[in-house]
Protein backbone atom coordinates (compact mmCIF):
# COMPACT_ATOMS: atom_id res chain seq x y z
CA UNK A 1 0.00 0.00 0.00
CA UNK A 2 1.75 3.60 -1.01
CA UNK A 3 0.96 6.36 0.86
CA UNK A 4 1.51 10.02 0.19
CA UNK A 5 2.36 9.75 -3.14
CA UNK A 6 2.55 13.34 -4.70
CA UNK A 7 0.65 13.19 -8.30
CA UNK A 8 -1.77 16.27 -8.52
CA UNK A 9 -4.94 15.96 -10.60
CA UNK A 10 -3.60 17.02 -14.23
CA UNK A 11 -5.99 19.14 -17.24
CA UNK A 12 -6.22 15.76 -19.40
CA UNK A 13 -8.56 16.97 -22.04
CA UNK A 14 -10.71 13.87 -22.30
CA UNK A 15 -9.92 12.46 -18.40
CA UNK A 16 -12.99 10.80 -16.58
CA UNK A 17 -12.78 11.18 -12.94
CA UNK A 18 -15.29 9.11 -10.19
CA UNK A 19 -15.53 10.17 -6.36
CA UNK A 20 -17.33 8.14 -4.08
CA UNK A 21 -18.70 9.88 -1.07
CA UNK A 22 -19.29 8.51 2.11
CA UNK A 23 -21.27 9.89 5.21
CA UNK A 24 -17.78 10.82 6.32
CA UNK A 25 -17.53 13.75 4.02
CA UNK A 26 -20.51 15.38 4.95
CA UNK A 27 -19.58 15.16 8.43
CA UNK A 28 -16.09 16.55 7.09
CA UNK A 29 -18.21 19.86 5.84
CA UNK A 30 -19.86 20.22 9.07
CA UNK A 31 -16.26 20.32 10.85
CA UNK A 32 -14.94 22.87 8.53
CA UNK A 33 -17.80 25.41 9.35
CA UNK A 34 -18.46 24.19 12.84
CA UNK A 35 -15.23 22.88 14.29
CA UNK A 36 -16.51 23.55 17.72
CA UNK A 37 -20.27 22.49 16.89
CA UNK A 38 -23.17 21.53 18.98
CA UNK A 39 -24.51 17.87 18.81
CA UNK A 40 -27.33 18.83 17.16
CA UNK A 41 -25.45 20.17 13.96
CA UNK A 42 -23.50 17.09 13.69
CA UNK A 43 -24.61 14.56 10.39
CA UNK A 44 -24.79 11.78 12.44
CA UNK A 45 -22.72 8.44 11.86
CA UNK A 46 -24.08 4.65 12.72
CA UNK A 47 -22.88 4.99 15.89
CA UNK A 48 -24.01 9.16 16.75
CA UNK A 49 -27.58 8.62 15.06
CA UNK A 50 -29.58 8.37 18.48
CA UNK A 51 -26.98 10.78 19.99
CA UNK A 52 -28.07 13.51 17.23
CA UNK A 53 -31.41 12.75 17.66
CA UNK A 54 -31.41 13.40 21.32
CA UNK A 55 -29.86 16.83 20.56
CA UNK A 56 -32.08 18.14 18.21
CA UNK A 57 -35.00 16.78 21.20
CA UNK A 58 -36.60 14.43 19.14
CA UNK A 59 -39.21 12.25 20.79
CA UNK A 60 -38.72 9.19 20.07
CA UNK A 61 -42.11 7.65 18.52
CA UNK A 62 -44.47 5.85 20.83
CA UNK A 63 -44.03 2.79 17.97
CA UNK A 64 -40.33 2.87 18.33
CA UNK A 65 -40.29 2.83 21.77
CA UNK A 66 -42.54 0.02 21.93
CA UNK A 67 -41.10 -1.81 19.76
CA UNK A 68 -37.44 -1.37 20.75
CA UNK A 69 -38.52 -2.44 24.35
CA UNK A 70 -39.73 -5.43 23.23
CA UNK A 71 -35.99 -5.98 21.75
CA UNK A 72 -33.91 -5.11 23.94
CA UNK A 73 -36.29 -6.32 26.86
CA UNK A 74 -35.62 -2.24 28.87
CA UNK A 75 -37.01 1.15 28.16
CA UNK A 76 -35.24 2.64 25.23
CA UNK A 77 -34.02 5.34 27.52
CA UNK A 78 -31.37 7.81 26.47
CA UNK A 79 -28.66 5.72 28.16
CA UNK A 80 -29.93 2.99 26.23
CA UNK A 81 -30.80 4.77 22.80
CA UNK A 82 -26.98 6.17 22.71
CA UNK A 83 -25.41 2.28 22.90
CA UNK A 84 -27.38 1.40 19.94
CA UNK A 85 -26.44 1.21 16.49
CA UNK A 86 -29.10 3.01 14.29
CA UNK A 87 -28.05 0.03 11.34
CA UNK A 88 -28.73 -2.22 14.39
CA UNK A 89 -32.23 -1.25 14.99
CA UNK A 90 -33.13 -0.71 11.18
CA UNK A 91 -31.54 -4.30 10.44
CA UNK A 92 -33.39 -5.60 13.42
CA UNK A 93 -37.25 -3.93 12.61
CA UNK A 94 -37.44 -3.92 8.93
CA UNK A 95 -36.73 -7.99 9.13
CA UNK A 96 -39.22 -8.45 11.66
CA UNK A 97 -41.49 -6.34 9.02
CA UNK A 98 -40.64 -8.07 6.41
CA UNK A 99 -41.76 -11.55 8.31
CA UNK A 100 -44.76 -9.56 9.50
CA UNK A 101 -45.93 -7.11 6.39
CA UNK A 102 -49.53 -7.41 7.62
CA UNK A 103 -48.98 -6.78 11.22
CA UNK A 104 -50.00 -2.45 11.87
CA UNK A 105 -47.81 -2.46 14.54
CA UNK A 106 -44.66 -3.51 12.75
CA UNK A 107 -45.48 -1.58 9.74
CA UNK A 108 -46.03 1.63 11.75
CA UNK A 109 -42.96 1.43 14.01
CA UNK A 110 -40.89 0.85 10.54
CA UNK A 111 -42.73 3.72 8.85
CA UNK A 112 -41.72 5.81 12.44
CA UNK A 113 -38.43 4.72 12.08
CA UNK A 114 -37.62 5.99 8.34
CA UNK A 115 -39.41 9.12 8.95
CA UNK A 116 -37.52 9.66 11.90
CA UNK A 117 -34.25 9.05 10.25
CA UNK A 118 -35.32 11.36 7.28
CA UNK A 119 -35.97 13.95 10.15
CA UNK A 120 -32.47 13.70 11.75
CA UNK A 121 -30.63 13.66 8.14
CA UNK A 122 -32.81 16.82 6.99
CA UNK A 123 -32.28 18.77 10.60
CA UNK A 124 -28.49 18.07 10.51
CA UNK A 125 -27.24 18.81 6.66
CA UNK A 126 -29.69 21.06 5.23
CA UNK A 127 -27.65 23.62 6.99
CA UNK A 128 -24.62 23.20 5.40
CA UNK A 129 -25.94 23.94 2.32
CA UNK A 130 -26.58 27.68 2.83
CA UNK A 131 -24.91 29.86 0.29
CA UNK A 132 -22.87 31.11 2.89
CA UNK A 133 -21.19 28.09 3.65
CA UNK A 134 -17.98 27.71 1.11
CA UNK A 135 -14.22 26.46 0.98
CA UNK A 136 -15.36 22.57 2.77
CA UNK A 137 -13.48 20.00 1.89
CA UNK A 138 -16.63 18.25 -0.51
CA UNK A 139 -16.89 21.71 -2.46
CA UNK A 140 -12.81 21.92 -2.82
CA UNK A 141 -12.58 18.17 -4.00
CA UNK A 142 -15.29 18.77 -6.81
CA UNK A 143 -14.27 21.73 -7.60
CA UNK A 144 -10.42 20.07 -8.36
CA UNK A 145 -11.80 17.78 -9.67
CA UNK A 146 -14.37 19.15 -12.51
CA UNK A 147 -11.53 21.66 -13.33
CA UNK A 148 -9.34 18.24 -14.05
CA UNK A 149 -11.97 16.09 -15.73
CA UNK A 150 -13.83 16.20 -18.79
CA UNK A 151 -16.25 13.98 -17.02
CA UNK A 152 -16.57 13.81 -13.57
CA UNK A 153 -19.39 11.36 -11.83
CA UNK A 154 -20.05 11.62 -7.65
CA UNK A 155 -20.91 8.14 -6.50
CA UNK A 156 -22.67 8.47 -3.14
CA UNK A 157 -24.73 6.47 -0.63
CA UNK A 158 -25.45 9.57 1.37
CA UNK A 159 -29.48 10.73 0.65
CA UNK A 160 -28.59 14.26 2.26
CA UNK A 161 -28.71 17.22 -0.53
CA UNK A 162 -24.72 18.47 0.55
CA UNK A 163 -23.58 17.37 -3.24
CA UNK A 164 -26.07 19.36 -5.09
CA UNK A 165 -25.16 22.43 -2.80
CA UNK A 166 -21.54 22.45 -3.21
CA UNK A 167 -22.12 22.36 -7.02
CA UNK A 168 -24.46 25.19 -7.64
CA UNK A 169 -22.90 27.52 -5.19
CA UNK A 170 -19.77 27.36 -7.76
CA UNK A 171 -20.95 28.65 -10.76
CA UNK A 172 -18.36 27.00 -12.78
CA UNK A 173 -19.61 23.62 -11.78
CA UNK A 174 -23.66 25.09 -12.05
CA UNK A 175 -22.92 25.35 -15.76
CA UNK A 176 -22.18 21.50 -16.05
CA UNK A 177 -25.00 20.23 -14.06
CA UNK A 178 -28.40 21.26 -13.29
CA UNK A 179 -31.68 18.55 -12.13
CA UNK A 180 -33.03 17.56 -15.69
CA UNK A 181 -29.39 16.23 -16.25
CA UNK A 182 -27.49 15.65 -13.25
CA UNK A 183 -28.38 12.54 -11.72
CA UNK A 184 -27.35 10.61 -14.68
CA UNK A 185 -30.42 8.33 -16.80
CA UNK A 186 -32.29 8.04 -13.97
CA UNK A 187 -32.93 12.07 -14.49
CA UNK A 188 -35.23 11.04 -17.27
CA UNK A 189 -37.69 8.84 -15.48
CA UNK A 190 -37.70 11.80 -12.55
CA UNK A 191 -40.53 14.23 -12.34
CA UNK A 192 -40.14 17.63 -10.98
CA UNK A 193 -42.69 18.42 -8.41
CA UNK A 194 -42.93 21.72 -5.78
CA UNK A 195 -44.61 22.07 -2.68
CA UNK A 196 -48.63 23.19 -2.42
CA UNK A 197 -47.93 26.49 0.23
CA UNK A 198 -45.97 25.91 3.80
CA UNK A 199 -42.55 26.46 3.56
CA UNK A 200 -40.53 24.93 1.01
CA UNK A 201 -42.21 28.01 -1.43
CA UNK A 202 -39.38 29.91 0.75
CA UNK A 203 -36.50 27.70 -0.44
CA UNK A 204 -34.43 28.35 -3.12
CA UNK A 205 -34.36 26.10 -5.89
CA UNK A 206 -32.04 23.66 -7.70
CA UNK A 207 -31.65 24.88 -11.71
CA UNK A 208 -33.24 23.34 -14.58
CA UNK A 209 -32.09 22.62 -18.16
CA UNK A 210 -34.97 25.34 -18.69
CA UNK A 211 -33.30 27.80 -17.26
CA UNK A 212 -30.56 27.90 -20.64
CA UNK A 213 -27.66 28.12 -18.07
CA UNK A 214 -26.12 24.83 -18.34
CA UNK A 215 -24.05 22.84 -21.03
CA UNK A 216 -23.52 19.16 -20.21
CA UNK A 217 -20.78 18.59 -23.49
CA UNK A 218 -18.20 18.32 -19.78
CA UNK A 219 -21.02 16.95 -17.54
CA UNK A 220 -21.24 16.51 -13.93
CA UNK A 221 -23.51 13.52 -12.67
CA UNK A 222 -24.43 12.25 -9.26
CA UNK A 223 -25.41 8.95 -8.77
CA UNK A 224 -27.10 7.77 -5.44
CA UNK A 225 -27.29 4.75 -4.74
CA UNK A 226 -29.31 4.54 -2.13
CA UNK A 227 -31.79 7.41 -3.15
CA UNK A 228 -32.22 10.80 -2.03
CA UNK A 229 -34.35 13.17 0.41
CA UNK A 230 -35.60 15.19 -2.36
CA UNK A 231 -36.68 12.05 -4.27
CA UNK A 232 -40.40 11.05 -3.52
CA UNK A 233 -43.20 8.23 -4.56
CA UNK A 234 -47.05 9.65 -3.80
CA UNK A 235 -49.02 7.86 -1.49
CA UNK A 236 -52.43 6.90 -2.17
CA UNK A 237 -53.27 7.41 1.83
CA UNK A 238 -51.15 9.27 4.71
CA UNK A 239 -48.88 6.30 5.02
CA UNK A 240 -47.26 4.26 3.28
CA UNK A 241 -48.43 0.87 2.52
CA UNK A 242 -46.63 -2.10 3.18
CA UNK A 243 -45.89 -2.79 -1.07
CA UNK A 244 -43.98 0.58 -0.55
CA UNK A 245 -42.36 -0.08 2.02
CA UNK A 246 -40.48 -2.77 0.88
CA UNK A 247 -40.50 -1.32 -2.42
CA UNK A 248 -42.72 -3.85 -4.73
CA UNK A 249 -45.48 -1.05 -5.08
CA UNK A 250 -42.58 2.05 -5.88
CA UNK A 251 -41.21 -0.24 -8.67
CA UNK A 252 -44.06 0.58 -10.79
CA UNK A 253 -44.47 3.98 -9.95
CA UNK A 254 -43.21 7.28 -11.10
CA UNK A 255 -40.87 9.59 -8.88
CA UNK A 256 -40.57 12.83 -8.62
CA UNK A 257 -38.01 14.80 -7.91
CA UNK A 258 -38.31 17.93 -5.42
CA UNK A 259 -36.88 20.85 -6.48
CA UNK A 260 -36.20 22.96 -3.35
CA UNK A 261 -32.35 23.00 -2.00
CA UNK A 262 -33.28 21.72 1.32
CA UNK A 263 -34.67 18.76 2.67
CA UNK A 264 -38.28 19.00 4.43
CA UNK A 265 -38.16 17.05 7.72
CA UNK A 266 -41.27 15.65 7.47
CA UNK A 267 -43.36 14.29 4.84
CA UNK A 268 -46.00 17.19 2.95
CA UNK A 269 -48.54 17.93 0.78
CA UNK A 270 -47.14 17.96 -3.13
CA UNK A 271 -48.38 19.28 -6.41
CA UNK A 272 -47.49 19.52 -9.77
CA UNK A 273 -46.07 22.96 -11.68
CA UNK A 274 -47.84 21.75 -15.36
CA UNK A 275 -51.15 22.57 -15.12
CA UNK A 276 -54.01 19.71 -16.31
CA UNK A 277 -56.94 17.13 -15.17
CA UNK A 278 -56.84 14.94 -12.37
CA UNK A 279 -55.66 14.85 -8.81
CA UNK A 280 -52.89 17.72 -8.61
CA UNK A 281 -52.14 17.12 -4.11
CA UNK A 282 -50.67 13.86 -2.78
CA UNK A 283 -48.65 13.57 0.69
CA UNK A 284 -45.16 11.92 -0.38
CA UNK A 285 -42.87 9.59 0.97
CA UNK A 286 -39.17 9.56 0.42
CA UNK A 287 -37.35 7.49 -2.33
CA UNK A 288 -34.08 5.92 0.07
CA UNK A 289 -32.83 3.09 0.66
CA UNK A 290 -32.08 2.74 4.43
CA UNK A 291 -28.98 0.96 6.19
CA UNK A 292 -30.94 -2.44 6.27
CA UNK A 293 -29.54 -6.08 4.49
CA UNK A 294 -32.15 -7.11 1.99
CA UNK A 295 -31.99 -3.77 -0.55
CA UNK A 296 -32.28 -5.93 -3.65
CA UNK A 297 -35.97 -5.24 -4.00
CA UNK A 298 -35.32 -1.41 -2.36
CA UNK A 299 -33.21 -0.59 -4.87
CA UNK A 300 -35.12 -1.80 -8.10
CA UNK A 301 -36.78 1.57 -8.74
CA UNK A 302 -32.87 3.15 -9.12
CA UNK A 303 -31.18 0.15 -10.76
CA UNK A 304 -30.04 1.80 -13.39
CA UNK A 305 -28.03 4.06 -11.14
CA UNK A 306 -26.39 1.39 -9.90
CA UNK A 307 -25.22 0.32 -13.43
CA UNK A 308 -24.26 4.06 -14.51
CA UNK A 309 -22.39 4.41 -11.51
CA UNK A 310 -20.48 0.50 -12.74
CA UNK A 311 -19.58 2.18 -16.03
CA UNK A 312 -18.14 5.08 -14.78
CA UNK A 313 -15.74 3.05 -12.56
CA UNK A 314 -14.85 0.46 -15.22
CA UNK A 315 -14.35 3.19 -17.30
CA UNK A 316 -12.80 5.76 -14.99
CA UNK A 317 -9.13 7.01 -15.22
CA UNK A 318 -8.96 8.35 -11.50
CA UNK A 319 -11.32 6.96 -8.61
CA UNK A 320 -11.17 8.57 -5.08
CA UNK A 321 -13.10 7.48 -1.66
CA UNK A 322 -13.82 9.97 0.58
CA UNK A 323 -15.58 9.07 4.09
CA UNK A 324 -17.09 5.96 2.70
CA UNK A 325 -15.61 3.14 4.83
CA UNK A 326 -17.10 0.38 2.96
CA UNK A 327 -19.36 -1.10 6.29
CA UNK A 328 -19.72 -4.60 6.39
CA UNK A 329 -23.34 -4.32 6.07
CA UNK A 330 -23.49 -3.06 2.29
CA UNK A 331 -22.20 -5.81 0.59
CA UNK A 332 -24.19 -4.89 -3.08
CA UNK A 333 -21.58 -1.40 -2.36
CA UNK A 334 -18.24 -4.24 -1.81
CA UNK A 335 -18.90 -6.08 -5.17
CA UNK A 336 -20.08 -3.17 -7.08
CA UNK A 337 -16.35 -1.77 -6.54
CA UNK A 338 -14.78 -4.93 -6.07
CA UNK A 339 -15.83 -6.10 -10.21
CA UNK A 340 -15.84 -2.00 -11.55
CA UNK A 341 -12.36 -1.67 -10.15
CA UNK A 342 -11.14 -5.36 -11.41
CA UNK A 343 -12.55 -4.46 -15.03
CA UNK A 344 -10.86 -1.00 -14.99
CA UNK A 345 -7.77 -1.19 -17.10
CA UNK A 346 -6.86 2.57 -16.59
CA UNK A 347 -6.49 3.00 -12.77
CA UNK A 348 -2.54 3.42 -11.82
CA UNK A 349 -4.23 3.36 -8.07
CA UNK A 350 -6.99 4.68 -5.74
CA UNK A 351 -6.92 7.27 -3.47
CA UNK A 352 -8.74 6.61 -0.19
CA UNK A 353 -9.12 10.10 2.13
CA UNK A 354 -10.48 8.24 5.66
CA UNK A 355 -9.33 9.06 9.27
CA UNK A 356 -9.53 5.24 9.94
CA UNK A 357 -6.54 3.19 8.00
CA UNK A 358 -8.57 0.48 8.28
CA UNK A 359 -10.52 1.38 5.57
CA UNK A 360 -7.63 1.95 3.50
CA UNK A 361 -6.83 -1.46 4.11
CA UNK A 362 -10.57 -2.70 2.97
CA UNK A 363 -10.29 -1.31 -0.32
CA UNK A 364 -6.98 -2.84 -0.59
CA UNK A 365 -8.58 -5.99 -0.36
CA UNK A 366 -10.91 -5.29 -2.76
CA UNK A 367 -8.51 -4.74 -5.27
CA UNK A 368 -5.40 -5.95 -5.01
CA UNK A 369 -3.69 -5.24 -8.47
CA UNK A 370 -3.78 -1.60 -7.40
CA UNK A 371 -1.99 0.46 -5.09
CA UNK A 372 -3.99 2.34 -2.30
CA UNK A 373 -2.60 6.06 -1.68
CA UNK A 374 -4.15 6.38 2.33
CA UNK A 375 -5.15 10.15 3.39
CA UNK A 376 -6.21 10.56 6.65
CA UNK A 377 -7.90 13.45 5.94
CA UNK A 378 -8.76 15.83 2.94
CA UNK A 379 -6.04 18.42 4.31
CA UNK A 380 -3.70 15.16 3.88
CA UNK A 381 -5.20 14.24 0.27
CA UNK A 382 -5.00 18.56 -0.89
CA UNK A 383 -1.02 18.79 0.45
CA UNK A 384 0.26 16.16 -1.30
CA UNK A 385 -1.92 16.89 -4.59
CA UNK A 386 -1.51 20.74 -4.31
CA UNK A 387 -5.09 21.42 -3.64
């Protein structure tokens, strides 16, 4: 494994560069702007989730709390709640869904759960993505990056909207990517939708190809994996059904794509901006894909995400990591790199920016024919590559 290797990103005119970004970089922004910060600011990890959640003085939900008594055989209290692992308790509930589909109480204390989880996520990062908040490590590593690349593709598992943020604060990068475009073929099968009144009419929006700003002959594309918080299926009800749930019913069904630069915390009422017959209001329910081990059928509806995102590896002539650690837990995410990165015949190594040299040591696992340059952090990875 080589480490510290000085090669800085060069202007290759037709060079095709693919980050993958990890929960870790978001948490990276937050540390740049709020070095100091209060719990309740912090993107939570696997292990901070319930600790974040207690910050921001979020109830837990009566279902939750029922149901995670009946697990760990105590009351959930804070003590309690900050020893668990939030893939633990997802892992845990949505199997005992999944064996129960039909029982309320299970499908209500899952249904609790995600919602609750979409809460924390939207209360924690939509405030880095103020216009305000520039020079983070995410924005500088794009930014490099695009300037470097004649193609440049973000590979994420994070659903929070800190990507999108970083690129159309830089207007530069804005030009290369805007919502009809940027998340790759999946954009085509994604409707835009805006909120009926409350207050995501206050938000600032995302661009469109409508707006005759952008030109995608050097595009920018994000590809999430595991969906995103401004991706949304309507519900025929106020909650979700089981079929959606488990994602048999959201196969089949459109998604649309919200346009506001911030997260809501909680699902709303939706409508449509092209005026015509039929129903025009629907409450929505997010389009992730939650830390859980049976996401085949989850991640159907974005499938062909996952084999843009293969492409772009196999076909890639730099690939960096940054705060993805590769968790045990997504093992789709371990072969999807492990095959990409076997097939790619351009790679002269990977860089890996990761406090933990552990996960340095994972990737080098997963493929062995290539050197692994190990940054401990992105101050690390911009030294040595002049950033």
């Amino acid at each position: 494994m080589t480490v510290h290797v000085a090669d800085a990103l060069v202007n290759i005119t037709r060079m095709r560069v693919s980050i993958v970004l990890g929960a870790g970089a978001t948490l990276a922004n937050a540390l740049h702007f709020r070095s100091h910060r209060l719990q309740a600011s912090r993107p939570p990890l696997d292990t901070t989730f319930f600790a974040a959640a207690r910050a921001l003085r979020l109830p837990l939900p009566v279902s939750l709390r029922h149901y995670l008594r009946r697990l760990t055989r105590t009351d959930p209290s804070p003590d309690v709640l900050s020893r668990l692992r939030m893939e633990e308790v997802f892992k845990d509930l949505y199997y005992d869904f999944l064996e129960s589909p039909n029982s309320d109480e299970l499908r209500r204390a899952y249904t609790d759960l995600v919602s609750y989880y979409v809460r924390v996520l939207a209360d924690t990062t939509n405030w880095i993505g103020e216009d305000s908040r520039r020079g983070a490590p995410v924005g500088k590593l794009l930014a490099s990056a695009a300037d470097a690349s004649s193609d440049l593709t973000v590979i994420t598992f994070n659903h929070d909207l800190v990507i999108e943020s970083e690129i159309v604060r830089r207007r530069r990068l804005a030009r290369r990517w805007c919502l009809d475009h940027g998340y790759g073929r999946l954009s085509a099968l994604l409707d835009p939708l805006f909120a009926y009144g409350g207050s995501y009419r206050h938000y600032p929006r995302f661009p469109v190809h409508s707006d005759n700003e952008c030109d995608h002959t050097r595009p920018i594309t994000i590809l999430k994996l595991h969906g995103s918080l401004n991706w949304m299926v309507r519900l025929a009800g106020d909650r979700p059904t089981a079929r959606t749930l488990s994602g048999q019913a959201a196969a089949k069904d459109s998604i649309y794509l919200l346009t506001a630069r911030e997260a809501e915390n909680q699902t709303a009422r939706f409508r449509r901006e092209e005026p015509g017959p039929g129903r025009r209001q629907w409450r929505m329910w997010p389009v992730i894909i939650p830390p859980v081990y049976a996401k085949q059928t989850l991640r159907q509806v974005i499938r062909v995400a996952w084999d843009e995102a293969r492409d772009a590896l196999e076909q890639a002539d730099r690939v960096i990591f940054f705060g993805y650690s590769l968790p045990l837990i997504d093992i789709d995410a371990e072969k999807l790199f492990e095959r990409s990165l076997a097939r790619n015949r351009s790679l002269k190594w990977i860089d890996v920016i990761d406090p933990a040299s552990a996960a340095a040591l994972r990737y080098a696992g997963l493929a062995p024919a290539l050197p692994v340059r190990w940054y401990p952090s992105f101050m690390h990875f911009r030294d040595v590559n002049g950033y």
